[in-house]
N, C-alpha and C. Protein backbone atom coordinates (compact mmCIF):
# COMPACT_ATOMS: atom_id res chain seq x y z
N UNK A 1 0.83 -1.20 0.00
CA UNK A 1 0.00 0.00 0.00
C UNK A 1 0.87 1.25 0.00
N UNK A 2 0.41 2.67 -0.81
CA UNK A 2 1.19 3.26 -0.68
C UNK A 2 0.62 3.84 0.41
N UNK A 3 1.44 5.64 0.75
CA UNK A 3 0.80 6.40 1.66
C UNK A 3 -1.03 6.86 1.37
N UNK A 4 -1.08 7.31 0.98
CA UNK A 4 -2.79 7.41 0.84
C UNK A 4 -3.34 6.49 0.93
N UNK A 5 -2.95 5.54 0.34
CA UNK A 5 -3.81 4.18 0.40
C UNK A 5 -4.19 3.87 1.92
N UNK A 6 -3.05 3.93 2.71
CA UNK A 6 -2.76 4.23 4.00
C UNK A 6 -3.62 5.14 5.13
N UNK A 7 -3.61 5.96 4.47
CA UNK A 7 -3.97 6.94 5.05
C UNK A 7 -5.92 6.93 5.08
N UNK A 8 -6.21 6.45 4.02
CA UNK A 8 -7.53 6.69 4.03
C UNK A 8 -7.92 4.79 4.77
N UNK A 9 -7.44 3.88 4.22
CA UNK A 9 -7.52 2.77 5.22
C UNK A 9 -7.65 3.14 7.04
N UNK A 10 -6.81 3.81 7.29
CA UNK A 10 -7.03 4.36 9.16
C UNK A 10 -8.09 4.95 9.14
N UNK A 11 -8.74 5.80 8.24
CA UNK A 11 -9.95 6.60 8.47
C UNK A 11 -11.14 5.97 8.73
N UNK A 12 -10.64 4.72 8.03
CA UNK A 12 -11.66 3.21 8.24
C UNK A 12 -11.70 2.89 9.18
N UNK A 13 -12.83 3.01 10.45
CA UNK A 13 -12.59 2.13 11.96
C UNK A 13 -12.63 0.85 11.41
N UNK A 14 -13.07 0.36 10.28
CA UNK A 14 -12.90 -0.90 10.23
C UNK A 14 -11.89 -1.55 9.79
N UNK A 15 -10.76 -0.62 9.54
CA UNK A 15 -9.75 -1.21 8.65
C UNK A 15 -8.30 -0.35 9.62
N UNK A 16 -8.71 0.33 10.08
CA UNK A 16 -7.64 1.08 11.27
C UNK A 16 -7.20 0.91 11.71
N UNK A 17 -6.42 -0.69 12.13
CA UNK A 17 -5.99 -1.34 13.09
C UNK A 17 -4.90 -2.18 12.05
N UNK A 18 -5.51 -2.47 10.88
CA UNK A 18 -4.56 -3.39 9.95
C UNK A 18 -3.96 -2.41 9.58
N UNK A 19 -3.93 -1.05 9.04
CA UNK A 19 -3.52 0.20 8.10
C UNK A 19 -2.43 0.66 9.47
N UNK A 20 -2.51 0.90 10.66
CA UNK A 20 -1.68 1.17 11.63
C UNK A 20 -0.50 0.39 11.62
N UNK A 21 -1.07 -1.05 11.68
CA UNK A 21 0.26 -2.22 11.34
C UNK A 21 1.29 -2.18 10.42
N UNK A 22 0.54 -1.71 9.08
CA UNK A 22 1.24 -1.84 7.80
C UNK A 22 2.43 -0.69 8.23
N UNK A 23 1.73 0.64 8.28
CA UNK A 23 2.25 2.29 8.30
C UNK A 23 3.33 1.97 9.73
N UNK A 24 3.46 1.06 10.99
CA UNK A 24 4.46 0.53 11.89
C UNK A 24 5.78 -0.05 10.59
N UNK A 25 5.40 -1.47 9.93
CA UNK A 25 6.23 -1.73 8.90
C UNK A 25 6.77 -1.27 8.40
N UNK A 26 6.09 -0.60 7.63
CA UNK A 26 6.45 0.29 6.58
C UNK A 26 7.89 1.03 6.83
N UNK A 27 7.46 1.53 8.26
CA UNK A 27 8.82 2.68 8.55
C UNK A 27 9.36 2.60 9.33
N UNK A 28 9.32 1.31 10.02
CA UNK A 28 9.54 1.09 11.63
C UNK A 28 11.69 0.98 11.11
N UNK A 29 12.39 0.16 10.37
CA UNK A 29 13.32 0.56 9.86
C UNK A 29 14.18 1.70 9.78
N UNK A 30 13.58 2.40 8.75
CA UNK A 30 14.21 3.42 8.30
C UNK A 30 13.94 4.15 9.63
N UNK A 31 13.23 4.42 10.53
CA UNK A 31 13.10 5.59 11.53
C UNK A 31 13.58 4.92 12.65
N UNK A 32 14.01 3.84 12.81
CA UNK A 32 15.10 3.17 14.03
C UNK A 32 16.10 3.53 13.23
N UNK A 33 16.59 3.34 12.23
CA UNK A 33 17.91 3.96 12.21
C UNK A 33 18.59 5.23 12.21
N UNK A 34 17.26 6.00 11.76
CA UNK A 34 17.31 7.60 12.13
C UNK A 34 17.87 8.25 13.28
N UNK A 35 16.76 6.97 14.41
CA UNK A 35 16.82 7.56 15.54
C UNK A 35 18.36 7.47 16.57
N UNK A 36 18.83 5.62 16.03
CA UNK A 36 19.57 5.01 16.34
C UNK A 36 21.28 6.06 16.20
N UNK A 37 21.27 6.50 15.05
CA UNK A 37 22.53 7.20 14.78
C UNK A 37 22.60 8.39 15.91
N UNK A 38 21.70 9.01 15.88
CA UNK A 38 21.87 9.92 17.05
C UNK A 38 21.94 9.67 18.61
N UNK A 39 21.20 8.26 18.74
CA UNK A 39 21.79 8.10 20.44
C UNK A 39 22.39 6.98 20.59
N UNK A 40 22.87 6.40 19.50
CA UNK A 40 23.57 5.06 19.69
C UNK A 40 23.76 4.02 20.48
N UNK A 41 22.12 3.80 21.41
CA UNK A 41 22.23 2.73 22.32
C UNK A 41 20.88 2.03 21.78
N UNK A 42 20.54 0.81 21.21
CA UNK A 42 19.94 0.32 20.94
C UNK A 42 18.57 0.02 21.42
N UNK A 43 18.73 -0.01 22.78
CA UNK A 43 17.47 -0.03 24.17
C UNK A 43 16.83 1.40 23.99
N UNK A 44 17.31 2.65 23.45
CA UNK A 44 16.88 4.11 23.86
C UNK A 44 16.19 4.24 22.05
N UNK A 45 17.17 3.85 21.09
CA UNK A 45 16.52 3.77 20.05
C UNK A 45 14.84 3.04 19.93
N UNK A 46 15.53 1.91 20.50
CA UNK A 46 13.70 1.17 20.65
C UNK A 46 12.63 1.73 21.44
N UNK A 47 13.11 2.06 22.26
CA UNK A 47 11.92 2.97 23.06
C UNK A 47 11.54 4.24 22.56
N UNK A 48 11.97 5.07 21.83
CA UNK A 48 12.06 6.22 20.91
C UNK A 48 11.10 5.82 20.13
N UNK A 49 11.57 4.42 18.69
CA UNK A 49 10.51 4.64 17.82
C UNK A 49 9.10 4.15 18.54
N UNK A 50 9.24 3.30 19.42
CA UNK A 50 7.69 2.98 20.08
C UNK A 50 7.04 4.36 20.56
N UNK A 51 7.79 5.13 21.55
CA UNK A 51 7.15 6.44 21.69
C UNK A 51 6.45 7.29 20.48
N UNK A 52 7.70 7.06 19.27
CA UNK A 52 7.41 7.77 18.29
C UNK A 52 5.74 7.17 17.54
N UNK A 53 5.33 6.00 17.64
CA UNK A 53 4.34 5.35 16.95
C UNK A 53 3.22 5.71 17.62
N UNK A 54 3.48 5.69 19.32
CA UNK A 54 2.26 6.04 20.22
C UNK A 54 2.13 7.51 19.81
N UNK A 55 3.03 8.40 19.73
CA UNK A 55 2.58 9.60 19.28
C UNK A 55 1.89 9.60 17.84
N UNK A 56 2.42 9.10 16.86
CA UNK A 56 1.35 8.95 15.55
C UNK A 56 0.28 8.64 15.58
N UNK A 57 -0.21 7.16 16.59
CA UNK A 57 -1.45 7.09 16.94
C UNK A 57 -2.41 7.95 17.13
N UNK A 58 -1.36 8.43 18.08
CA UNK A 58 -2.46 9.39 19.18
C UNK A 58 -3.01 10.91 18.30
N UNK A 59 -1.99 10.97 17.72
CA UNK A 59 -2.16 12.33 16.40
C UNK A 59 -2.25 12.02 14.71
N UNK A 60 -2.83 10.91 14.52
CA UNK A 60 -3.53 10.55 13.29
C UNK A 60 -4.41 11.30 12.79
N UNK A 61 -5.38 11.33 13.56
CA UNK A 61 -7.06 12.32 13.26
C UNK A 61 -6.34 13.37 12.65
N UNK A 62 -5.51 13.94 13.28
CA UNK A 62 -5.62 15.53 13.07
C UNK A 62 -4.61 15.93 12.01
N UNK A 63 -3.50 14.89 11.42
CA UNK A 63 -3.11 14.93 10.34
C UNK A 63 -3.47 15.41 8.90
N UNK A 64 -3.50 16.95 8.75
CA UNK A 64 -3.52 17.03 7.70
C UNK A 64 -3.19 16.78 6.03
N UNK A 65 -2.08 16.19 5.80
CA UNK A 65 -1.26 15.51 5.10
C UNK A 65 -0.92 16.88 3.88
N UNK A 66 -0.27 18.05 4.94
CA UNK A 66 0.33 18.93 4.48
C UNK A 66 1.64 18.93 3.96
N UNK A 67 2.56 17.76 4.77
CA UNK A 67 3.76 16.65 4.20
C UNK A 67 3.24 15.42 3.94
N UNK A 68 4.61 14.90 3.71
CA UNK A 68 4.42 13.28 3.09
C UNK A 68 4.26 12.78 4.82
N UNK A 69 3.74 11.30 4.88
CA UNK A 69 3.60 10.78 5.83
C UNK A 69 4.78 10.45 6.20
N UNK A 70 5.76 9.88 5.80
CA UNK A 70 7.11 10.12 6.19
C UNK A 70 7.62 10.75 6.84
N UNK A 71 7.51 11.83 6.55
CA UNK A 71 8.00 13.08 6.90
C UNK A 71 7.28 14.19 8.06
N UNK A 72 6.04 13.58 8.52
CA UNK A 72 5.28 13.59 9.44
C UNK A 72 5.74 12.47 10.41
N UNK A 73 5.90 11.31 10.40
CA UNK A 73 6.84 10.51 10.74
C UNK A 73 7.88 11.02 11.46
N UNK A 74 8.71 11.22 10.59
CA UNK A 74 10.27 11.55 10.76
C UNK A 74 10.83 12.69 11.65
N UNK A 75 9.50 13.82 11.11
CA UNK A 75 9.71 14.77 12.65
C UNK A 75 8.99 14.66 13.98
N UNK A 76 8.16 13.48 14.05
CA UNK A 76 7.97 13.17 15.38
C UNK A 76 9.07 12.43 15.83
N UNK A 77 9.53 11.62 14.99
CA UNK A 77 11.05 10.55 15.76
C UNK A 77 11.97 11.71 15.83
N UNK A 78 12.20 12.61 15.11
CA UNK A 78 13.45 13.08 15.88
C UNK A 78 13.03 14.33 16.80
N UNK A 79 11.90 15.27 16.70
CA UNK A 79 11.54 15.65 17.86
C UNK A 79 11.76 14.79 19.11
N UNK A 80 11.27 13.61 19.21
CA UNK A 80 11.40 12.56 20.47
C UNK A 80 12.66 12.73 20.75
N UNK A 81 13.40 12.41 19.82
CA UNK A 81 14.79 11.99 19.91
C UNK A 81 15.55 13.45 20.88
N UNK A 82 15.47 14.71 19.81
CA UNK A 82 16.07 15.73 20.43
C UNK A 82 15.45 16.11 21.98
N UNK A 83 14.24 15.72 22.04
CA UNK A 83 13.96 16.22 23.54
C UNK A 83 14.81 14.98 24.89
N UNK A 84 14.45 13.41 24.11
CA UNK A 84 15.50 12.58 24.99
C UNK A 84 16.93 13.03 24.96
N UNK A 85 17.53 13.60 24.22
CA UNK A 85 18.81 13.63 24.33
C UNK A 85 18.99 14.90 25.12
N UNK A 86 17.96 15.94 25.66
CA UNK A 86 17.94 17.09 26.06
C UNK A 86 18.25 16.66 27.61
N UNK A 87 17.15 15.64 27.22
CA UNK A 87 16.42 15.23 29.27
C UNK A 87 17.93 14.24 29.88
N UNK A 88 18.53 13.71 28.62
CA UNK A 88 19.27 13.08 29.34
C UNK A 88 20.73 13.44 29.77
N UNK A 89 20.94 14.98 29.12
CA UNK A 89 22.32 15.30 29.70
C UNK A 89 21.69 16.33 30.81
N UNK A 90 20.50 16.52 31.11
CA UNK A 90 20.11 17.05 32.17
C UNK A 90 19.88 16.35 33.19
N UNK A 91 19.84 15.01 33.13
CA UNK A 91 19.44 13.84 34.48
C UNK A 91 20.95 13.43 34.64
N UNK A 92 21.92 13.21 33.99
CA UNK A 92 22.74 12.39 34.30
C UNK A 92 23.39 13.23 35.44
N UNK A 93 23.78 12.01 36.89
CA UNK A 93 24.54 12.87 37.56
C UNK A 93 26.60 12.94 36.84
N UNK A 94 26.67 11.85 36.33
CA UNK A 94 27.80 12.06 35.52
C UNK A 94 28.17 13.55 34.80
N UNK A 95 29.26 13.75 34.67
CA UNK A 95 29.90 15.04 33.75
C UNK A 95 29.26 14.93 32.29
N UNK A 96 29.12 15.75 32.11
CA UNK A 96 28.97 15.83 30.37
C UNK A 96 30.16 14.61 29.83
N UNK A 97 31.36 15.08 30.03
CA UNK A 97 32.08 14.33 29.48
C UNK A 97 32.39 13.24 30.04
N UNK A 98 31.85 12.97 31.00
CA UNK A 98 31.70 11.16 31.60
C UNK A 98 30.58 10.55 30.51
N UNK A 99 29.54 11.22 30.42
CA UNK A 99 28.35 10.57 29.80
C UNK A 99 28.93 10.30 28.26
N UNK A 100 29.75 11.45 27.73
CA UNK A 100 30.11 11.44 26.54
C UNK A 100 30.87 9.93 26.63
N UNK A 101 31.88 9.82 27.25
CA UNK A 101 32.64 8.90 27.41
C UNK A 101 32.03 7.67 27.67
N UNK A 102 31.25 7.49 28.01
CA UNK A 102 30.28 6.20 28.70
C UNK A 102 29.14 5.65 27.16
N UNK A 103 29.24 6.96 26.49
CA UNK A 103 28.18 6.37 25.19
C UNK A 103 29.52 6.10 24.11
N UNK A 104 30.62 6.39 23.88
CA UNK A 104 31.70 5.88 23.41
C UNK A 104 32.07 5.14 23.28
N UNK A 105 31.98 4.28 24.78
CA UNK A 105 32.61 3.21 25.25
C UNK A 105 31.41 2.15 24.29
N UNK A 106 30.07 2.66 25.13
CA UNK A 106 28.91 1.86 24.12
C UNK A 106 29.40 1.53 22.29
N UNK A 107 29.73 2.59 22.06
CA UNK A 107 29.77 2.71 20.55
C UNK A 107 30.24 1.04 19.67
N UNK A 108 32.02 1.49 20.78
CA UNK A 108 32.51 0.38 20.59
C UNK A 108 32.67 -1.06 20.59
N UNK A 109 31.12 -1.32 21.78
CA UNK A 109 31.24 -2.58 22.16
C UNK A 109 29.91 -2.94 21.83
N UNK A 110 29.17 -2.09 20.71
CA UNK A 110 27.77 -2.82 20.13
C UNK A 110 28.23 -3.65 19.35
N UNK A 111 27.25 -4.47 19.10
CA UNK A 111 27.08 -6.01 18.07
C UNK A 111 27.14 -5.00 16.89
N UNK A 112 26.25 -4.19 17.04
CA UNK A 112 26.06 -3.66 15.53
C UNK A 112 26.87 -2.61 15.13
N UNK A 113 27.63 -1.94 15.72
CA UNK A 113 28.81 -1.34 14.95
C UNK A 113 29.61 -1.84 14.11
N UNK A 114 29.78 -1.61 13.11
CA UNK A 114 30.60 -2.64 12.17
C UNK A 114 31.85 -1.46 11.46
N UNK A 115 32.09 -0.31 12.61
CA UNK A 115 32.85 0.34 11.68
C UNK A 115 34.61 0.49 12.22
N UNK A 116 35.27 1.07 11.56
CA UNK A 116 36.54 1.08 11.66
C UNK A 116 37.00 1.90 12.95
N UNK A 117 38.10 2.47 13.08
CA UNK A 117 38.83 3.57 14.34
C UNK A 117 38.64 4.75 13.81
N UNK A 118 38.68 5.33 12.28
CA UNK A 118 38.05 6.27 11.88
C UNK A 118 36.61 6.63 12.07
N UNK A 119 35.41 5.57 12.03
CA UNK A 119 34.64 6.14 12.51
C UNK A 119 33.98 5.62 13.58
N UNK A 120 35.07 5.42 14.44
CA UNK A 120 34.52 5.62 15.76
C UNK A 120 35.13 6.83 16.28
N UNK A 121 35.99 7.47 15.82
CA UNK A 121 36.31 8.44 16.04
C UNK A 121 35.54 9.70 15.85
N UNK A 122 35.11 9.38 15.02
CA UNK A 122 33.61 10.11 14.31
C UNK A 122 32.57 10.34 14.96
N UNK A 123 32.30 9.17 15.46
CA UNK A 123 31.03 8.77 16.05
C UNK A 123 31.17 9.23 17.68
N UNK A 124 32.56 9.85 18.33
CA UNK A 124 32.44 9.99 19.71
C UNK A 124 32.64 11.66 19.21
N UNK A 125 33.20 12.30 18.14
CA UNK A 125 33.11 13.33 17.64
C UNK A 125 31.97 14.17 17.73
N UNK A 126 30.46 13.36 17.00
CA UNK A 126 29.33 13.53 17.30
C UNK A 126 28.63 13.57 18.41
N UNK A 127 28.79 12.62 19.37
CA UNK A 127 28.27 12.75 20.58
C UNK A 127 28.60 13.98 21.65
N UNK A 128 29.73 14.66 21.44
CA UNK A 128 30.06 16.01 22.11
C UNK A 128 28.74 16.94 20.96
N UNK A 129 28.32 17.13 20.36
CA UNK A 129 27.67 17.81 19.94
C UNK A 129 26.10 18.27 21.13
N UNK A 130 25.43 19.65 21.08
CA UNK A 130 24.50 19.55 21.03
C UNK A 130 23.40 18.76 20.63
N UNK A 131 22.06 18.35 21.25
CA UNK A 131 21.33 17.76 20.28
C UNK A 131 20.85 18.26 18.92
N UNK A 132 20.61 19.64 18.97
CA UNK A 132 19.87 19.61 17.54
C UNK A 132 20.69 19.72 16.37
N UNK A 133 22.50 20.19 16.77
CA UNK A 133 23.46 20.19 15.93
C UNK A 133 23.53 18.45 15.56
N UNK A 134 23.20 18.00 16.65
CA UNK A 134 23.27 16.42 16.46
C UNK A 134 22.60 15.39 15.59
N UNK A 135 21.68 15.83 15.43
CA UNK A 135 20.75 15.34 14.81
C UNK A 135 20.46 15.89 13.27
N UNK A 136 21.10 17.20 12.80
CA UNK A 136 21.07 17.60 11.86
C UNK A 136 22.53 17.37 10.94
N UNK A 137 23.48 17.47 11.79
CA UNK A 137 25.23 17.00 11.16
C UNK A 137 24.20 15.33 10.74
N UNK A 138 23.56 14.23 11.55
CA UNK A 138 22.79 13.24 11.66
C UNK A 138 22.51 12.91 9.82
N UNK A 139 21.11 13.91 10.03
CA UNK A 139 20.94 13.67 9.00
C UNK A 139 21.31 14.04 7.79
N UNK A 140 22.57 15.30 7.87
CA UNK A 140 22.79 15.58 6.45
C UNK A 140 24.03 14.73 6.36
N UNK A 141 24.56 14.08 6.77
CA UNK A 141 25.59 13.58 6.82
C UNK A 141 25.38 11.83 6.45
N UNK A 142 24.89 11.20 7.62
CA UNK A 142 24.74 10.08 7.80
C UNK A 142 23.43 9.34 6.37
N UNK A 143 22.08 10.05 6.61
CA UNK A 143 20.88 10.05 5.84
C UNK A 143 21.11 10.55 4.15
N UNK A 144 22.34 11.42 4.41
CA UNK A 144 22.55 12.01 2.67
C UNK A 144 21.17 13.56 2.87
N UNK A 145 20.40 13.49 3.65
CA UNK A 145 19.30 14.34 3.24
C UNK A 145 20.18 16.14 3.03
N UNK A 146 18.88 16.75 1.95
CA UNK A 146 19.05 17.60 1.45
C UNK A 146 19.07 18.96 2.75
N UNK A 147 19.23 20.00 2.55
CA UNK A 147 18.83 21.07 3.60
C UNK A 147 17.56 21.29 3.71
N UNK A 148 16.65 21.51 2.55
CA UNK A 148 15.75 21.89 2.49
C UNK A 148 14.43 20.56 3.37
N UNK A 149 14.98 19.37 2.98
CA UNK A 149 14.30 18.05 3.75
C UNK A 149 14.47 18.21 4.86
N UNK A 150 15.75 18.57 5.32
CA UNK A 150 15.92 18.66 7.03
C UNK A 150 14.94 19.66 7.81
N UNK A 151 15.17 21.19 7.08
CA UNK A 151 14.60 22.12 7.23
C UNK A 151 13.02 21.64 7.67
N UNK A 152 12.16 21.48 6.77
CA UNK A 152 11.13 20.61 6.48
C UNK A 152 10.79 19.91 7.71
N UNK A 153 11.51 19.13 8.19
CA UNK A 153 11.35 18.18 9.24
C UNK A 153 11.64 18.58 10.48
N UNK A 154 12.38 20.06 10.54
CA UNK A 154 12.81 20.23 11.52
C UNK A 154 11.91 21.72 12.10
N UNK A 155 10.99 21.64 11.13
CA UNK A 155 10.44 23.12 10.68
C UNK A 155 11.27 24.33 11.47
N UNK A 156 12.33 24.75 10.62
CA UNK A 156 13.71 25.68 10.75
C UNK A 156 13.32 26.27 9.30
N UNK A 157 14.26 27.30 8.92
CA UNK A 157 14.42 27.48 7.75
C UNK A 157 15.68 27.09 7.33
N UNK A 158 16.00 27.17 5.91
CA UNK A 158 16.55 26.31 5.48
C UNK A 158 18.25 26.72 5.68
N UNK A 159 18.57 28.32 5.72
CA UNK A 159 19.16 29.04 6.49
C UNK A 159 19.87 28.52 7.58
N UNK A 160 19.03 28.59 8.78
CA UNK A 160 18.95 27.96 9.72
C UNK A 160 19.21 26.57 10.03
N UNK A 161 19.40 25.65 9.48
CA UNK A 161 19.91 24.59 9.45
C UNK A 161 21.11 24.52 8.70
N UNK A 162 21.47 25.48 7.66
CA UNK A 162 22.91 25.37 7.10
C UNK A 162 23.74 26.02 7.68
N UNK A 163 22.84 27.09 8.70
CA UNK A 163 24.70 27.43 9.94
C UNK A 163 24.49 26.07 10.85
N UNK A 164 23.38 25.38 11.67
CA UNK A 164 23.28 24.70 12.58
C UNK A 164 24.61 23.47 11.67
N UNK A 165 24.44 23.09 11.24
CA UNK A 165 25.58 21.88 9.79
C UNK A 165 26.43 22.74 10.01
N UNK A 166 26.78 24.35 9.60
CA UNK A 166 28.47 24.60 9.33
C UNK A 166 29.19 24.55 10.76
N UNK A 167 28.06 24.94 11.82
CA UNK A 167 28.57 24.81 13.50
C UNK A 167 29.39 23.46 13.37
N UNK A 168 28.72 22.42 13.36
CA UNK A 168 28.20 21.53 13.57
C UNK A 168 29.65 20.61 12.87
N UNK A 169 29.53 21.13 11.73
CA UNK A 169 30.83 20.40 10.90
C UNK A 169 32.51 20.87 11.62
N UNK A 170 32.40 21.90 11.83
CA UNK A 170 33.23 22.80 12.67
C UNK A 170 33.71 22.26 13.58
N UNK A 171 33.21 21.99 14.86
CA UNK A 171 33.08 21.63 15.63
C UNK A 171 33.67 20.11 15.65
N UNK A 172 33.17 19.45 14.92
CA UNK A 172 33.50 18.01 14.38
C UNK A 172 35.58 18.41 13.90
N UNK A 173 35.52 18.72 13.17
CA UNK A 173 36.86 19.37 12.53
C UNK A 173 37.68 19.56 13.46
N UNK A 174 37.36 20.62 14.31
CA UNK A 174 38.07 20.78 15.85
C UNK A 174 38.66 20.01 16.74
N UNK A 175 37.29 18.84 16.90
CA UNK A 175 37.78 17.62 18.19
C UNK A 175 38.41 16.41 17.21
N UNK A 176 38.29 16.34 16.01
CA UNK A 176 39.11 15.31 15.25
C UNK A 176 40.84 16.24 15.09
N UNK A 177 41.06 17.19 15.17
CA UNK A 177 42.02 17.73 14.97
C UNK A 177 42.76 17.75 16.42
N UNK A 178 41.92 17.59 17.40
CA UNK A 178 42.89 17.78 18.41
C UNK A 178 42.49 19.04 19.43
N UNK A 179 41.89 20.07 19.06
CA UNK A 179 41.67 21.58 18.84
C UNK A 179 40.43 21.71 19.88
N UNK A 180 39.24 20.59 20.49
CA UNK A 180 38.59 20.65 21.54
C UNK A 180 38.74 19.81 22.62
């Protein structure tokens, strides 16, 4: 099914429950890995996109389908995402840079990392970031997405997300150089 197909299936109480399932499928993937790159612990990713689905649920009705469903999607997972990553350098009693260091350590010792010393170097690079620098270096980087898609999703302008990326790249440049 595509999206509309989708979309008007949920409108169906009688069919609203199978059309929910599919539209879980459909994107449950691509938006764990979205979410996954930015907090890199697999347990916080999963609980993210489930949050993220209970929120679609719960805000279906009122979906205008002013974006693609995707993309209605995509900025509820990383809204979620940026507010967990907010709450959680605010709860930790650890240092910033203990926590940094402690999701590092994670990096290295997931099943599913499959990458080299370059980018794990990368990848603890990123984690000193802000969240929303985080999530946007994220997706223009990691996702390939355009400015204007991010923008979109991040409802920023498009401006606005290409200093948040030049910070962002900067910054990255800095602590790989030695320089933070």
């Amino acid at each position: 099914m595509d999206d509309r197909e989708i979309l008007a299936a949920l409108r169906d109480e009688d069919r609203k429950d199978y059309a929910f399932n599919l539209l879980v499928r459909k994107y449950s993937r691509r938006l764990y890995w979205h979410i996954r790159r930015a907090v890199f612990d697999h347990n916080d990713a999963d609980d993210l996109l489930q949050n993220t689905f209970i929120k679609a649920w719960r805000y279906l009705p009122g979906f205008r389908e002013e974006s693609g469903l995707y993309t209605w999607l995509y900025r509820i997972a990383t809204n979620e995402t940026i507010n967990f990553l907010k709450s959680k350098r605010l709860r930790t009693m650890l240092s910033i840079s203990g926590h940094e260091r402690g999701l590092a350590e994670r990096i290295q010792a997931d099943p599913y990392f499959n990458g080299d010393e370059a980018m794990a170097r990368l990848y603890r690079a990123v984690i000193k970031l802000p969240p929303r620098q985080k999530m946007i270096f994220t997706m223009k980087y990691f996702e390939d997405m355009k400015f204007t898609e991010i923008a979109q999703v991040l409802d920023r302008s498009v401006g606005a997300v290409k200093a948040s990326y030049h910070h962002a790249f900067t910054k990255i440049q800095n602590i790989l150089n030695g320089n933070l």
